[in-house]
C-alpha atoms as a PDB file:
ATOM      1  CA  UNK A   1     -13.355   7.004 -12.151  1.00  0.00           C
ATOM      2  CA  UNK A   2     -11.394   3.930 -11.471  1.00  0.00           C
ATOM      3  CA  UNK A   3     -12.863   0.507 -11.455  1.00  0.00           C
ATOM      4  CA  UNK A   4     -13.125  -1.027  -7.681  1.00  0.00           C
ATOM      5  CA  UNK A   5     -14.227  -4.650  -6.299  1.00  0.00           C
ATOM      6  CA  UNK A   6     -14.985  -4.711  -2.740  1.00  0.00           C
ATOM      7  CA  UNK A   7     -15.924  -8.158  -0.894  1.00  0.00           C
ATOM      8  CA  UNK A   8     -16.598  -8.277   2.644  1.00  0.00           C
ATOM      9  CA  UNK A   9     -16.376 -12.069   4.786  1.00  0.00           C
ATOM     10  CA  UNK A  10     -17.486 -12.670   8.185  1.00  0.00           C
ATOM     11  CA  UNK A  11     -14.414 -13.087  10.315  1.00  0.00           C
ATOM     12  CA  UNK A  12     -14.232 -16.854  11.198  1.00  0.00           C
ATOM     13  CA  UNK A  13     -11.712 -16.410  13.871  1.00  0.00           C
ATOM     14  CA  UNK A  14     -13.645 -13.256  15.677  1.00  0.00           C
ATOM     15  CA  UNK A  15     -12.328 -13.696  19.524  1.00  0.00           C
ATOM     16  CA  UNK A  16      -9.654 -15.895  19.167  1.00  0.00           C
ATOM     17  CA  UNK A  17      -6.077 -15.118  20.205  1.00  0.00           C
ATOM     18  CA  UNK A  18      -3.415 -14.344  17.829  1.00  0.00           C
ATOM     19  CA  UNK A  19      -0.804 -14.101  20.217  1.00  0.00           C
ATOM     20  CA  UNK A  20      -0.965 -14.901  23.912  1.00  0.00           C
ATOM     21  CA  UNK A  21      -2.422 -11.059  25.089  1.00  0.00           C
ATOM     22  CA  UNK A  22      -4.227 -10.140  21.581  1.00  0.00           C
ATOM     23  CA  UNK A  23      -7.368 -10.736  20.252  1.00  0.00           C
ATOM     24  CA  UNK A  24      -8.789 -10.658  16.923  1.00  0.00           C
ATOM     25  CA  UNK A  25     -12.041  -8.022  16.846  1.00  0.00           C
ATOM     26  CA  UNK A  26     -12.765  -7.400  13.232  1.00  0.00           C
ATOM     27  CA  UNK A  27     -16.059  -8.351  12.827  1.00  0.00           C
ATOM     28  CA  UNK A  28     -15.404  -8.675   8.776  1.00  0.00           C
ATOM     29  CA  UNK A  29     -12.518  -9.302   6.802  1.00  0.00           C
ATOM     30  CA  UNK A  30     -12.461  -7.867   2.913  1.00  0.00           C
ATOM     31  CA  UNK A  31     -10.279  -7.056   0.075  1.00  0.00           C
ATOM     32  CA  UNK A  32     -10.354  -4.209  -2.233  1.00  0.00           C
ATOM     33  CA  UNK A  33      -9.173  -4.274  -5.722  1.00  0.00           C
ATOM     34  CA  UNK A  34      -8.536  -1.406  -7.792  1.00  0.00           C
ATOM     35  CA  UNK A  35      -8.126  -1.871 -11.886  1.00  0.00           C
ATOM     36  CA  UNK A  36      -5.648  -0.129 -14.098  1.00  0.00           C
ATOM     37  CA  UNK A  37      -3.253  -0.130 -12.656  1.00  0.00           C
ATOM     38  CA  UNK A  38      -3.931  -3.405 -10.481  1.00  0.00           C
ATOM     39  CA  UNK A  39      -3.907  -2.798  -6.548  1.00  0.00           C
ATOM     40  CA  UNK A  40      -5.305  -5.055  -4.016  1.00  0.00           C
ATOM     41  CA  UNK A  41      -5.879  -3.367  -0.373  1.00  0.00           C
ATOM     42  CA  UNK A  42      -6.845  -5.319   3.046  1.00  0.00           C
ATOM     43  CA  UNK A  43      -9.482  -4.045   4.786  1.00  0.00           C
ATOM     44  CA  UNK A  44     -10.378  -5.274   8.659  1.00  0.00           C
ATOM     45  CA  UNK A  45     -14.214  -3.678   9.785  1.00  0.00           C
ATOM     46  CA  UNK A  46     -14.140  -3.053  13.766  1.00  0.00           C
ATOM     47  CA  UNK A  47     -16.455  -0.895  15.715  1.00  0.00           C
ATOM     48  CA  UNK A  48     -15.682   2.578  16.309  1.00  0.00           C
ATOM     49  CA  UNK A  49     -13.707   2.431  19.475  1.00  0.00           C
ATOM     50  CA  UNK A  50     -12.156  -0.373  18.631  1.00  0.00           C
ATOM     51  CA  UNK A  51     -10.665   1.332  15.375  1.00  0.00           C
ATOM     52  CA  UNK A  52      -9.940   4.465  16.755  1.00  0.00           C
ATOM     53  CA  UNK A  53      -7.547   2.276  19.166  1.00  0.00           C
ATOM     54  CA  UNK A  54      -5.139   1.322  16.062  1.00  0.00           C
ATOM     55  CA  UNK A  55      -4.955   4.775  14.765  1.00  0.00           C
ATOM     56  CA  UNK A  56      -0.771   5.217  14.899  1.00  0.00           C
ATOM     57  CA  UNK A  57      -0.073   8.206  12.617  1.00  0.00           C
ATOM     58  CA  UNK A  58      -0.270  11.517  12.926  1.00  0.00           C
ATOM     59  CA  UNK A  59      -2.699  11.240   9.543  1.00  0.00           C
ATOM     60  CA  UNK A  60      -4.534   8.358  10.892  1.00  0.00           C
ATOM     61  CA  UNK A  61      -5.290  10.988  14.355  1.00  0.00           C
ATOM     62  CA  UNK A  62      -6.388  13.629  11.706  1.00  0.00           C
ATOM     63  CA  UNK A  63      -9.041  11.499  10.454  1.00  0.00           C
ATOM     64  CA  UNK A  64     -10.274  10.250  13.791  1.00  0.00           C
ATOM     65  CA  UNK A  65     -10.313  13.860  15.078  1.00  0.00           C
ATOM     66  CA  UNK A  66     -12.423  14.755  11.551  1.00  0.00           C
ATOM     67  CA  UNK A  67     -15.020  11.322  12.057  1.00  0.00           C
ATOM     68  CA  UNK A  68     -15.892  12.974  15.965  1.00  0.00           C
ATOM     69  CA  UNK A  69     -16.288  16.448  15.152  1.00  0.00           C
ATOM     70  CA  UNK A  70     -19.088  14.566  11.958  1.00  0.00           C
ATOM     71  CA  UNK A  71     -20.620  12.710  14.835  1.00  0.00           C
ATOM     72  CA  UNK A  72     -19.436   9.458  13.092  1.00  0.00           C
ATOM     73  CA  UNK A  73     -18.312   7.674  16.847  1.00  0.00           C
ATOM     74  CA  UNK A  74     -22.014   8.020  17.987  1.00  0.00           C
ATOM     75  CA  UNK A  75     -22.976   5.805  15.391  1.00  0.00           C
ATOM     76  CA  UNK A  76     -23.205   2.042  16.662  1.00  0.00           C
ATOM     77  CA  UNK A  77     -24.235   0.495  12.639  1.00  0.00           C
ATOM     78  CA  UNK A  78     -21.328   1.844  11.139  1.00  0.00           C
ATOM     79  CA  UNK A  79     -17.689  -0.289  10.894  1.00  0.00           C
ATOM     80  CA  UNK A  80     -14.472   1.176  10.010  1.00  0.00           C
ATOM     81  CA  UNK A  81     -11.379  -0.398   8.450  1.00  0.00           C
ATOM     82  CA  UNK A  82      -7.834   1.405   8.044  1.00  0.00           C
ATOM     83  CA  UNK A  83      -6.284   0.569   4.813  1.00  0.00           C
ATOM     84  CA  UNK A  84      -3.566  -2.116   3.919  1.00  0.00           C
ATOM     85  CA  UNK A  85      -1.572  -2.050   0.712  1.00  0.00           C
ATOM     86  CA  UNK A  86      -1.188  -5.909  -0.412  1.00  0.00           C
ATOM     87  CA  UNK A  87       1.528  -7.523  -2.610  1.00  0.00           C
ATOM     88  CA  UNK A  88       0.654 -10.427  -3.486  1.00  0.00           C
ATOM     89  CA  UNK A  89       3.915 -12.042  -4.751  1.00  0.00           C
ATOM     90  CA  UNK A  90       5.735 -11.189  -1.455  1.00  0.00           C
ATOM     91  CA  UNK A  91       2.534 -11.378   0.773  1.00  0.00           C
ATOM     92  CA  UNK A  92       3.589  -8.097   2.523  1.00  0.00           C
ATOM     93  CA  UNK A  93       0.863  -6.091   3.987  1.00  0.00           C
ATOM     94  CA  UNK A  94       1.882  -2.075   4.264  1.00  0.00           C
ATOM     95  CA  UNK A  95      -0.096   0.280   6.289  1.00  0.00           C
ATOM     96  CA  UNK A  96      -1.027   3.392   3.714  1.00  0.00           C
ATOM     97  CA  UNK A  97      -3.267   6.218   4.041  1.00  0.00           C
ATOM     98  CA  UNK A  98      -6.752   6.100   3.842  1.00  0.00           C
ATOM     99  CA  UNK A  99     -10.043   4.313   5.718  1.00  0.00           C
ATOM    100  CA  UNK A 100     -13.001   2.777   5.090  1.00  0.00           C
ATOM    101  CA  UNK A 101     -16.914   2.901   7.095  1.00  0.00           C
ATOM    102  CA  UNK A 102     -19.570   0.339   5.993  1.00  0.00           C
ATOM    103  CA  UNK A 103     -23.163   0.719   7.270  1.00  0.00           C
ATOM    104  CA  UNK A 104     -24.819  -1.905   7.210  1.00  0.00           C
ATOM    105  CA  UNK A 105     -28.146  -0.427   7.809  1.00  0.00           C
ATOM    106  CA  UNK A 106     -28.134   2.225   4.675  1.00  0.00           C
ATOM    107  CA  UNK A 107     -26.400   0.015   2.806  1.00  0.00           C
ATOM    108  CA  UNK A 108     -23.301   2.122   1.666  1.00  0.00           C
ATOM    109  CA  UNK A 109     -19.585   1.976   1.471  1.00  0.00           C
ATOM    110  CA  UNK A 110     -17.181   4.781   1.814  1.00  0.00           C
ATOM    111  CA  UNK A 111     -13.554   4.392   0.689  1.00  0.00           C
ATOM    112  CA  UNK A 112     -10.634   6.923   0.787  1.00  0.00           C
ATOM    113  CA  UNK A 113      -7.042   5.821  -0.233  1.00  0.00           C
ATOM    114  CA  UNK A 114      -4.522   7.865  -0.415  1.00  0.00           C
ATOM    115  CA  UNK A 115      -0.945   5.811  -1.434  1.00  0.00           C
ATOM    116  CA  UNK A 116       1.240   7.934  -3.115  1.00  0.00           C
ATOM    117  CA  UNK A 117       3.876   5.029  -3.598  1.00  0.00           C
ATOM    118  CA  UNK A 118       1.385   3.001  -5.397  1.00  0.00           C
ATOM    119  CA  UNK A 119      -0.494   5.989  -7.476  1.00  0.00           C
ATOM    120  CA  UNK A 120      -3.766   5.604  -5.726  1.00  0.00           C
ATOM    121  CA  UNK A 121      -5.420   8.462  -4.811  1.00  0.00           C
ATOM    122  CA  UNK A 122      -9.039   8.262  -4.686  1.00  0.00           C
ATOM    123  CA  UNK A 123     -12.058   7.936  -2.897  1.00  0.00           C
ATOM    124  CA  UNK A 124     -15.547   6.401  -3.541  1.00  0.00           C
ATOM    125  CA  UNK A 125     -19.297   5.787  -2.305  1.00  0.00           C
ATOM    126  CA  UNK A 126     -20.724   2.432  -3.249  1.00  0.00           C
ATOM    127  CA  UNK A 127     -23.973   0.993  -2.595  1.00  0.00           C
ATOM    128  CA  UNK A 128     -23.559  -2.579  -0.953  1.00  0.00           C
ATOM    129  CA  UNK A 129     -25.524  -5.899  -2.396  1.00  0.00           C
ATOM    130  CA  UNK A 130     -25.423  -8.352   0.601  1.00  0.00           C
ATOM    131  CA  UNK A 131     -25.150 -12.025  -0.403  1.00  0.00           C
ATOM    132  CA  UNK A 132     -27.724 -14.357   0.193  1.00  0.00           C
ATOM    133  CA  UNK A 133     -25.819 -17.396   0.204  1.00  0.00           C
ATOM    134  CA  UNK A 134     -23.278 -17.142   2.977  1.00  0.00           C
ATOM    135  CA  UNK A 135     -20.841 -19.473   4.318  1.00  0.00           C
ATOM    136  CA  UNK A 136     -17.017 -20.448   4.814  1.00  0.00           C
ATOM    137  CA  UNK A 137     -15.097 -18.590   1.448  1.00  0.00           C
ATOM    138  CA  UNK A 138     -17.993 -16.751   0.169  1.00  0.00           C
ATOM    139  CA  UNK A 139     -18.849 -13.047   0.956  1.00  0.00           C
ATOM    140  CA  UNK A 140     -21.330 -11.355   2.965  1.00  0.00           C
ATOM    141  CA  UNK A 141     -21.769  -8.455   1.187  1.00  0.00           C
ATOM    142  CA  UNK A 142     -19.994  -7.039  -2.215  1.00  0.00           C
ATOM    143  CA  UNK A 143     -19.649  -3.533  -3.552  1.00  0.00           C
ATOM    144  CA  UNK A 144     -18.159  -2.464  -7.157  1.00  0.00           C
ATOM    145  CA  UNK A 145     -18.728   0.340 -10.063  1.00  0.00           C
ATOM    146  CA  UNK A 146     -18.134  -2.007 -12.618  1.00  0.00           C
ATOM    147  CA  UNK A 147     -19.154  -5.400 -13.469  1.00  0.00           C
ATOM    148  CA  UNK A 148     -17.908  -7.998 -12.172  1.00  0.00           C
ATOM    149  CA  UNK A 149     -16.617 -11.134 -14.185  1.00  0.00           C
ATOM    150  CA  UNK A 150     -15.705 -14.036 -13.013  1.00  0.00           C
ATOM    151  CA  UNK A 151     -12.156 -15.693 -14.018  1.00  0.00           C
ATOM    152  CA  UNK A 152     -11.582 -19.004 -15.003  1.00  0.00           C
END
């Protein structure tokens, strides 16, 4: 199975506008990375109706209409995140197939990617550690199937 790094941060700017009619309601913020071959994915944790709202594809439909018929919208501890390809030398964010729920309760994290362009097609169950020292740049909770080293 491929090696995956998940870090969730408390959105700082939760309620603020980003333009003059839209707010930000992510309640965390998080990256994904995926090893060999390197891929880094964005992922944004709303509520359930708040996530179902940004569902655009036909795909992205699919998957809502699979989460209600599971019972997953009647549950108010879970967060859900669509999936963003990142590029980090052009800073491009693309939207690709696949989703993510978080509970905090049980402590778990599902992923499901699905990126054909970038050869990612996977999906995983993780069991969340959440940090105990929070704060501005550091993580609330992290996930990962490997070990995780630290770069200097």
């Amino acid at each position: 199975m491929r090696a995956i790094a998940v870090r969730g941060f408390i959105n700082d700017k939760l309620d603020t506008t980003s333009s003059r009619t839209l707010f930000r309601k992510a309640l965390i913020n998080g990256s994904v990375e995926l090893r060999d071959p390197n891929q880094k994915y964005l992922v944004d944790y709303f509520n359930y109706l708040q996530w179902e709202l940004q569902a655009k594809s036909d795909k992205q439909l699919e998957i809502v209409n699979e989460l209600i018929a599971k019972g997953f919208d009647k549950e108010p501890d879970y967060l859900f995140s669509w999936m963003l390809h990142y590029e980090p030398l052009s800073k491009t964010k693309t939207r690709v197939d696949g989703y993510s729920i978080y509970s905090s309760k049980t402590k778990e994290l599902y992923i499901k990617i699905n990126d054909a362009i970038n050869q990612t097609k996977d999906e995983w169950e993780l069991n969340v550690c959440h940090c105990k020292a929070i704060g501005k740049n550091k993580p609330v909770f992290v996930a990962s199937n490997c070990e995780l080293i630290t770069q200097e």
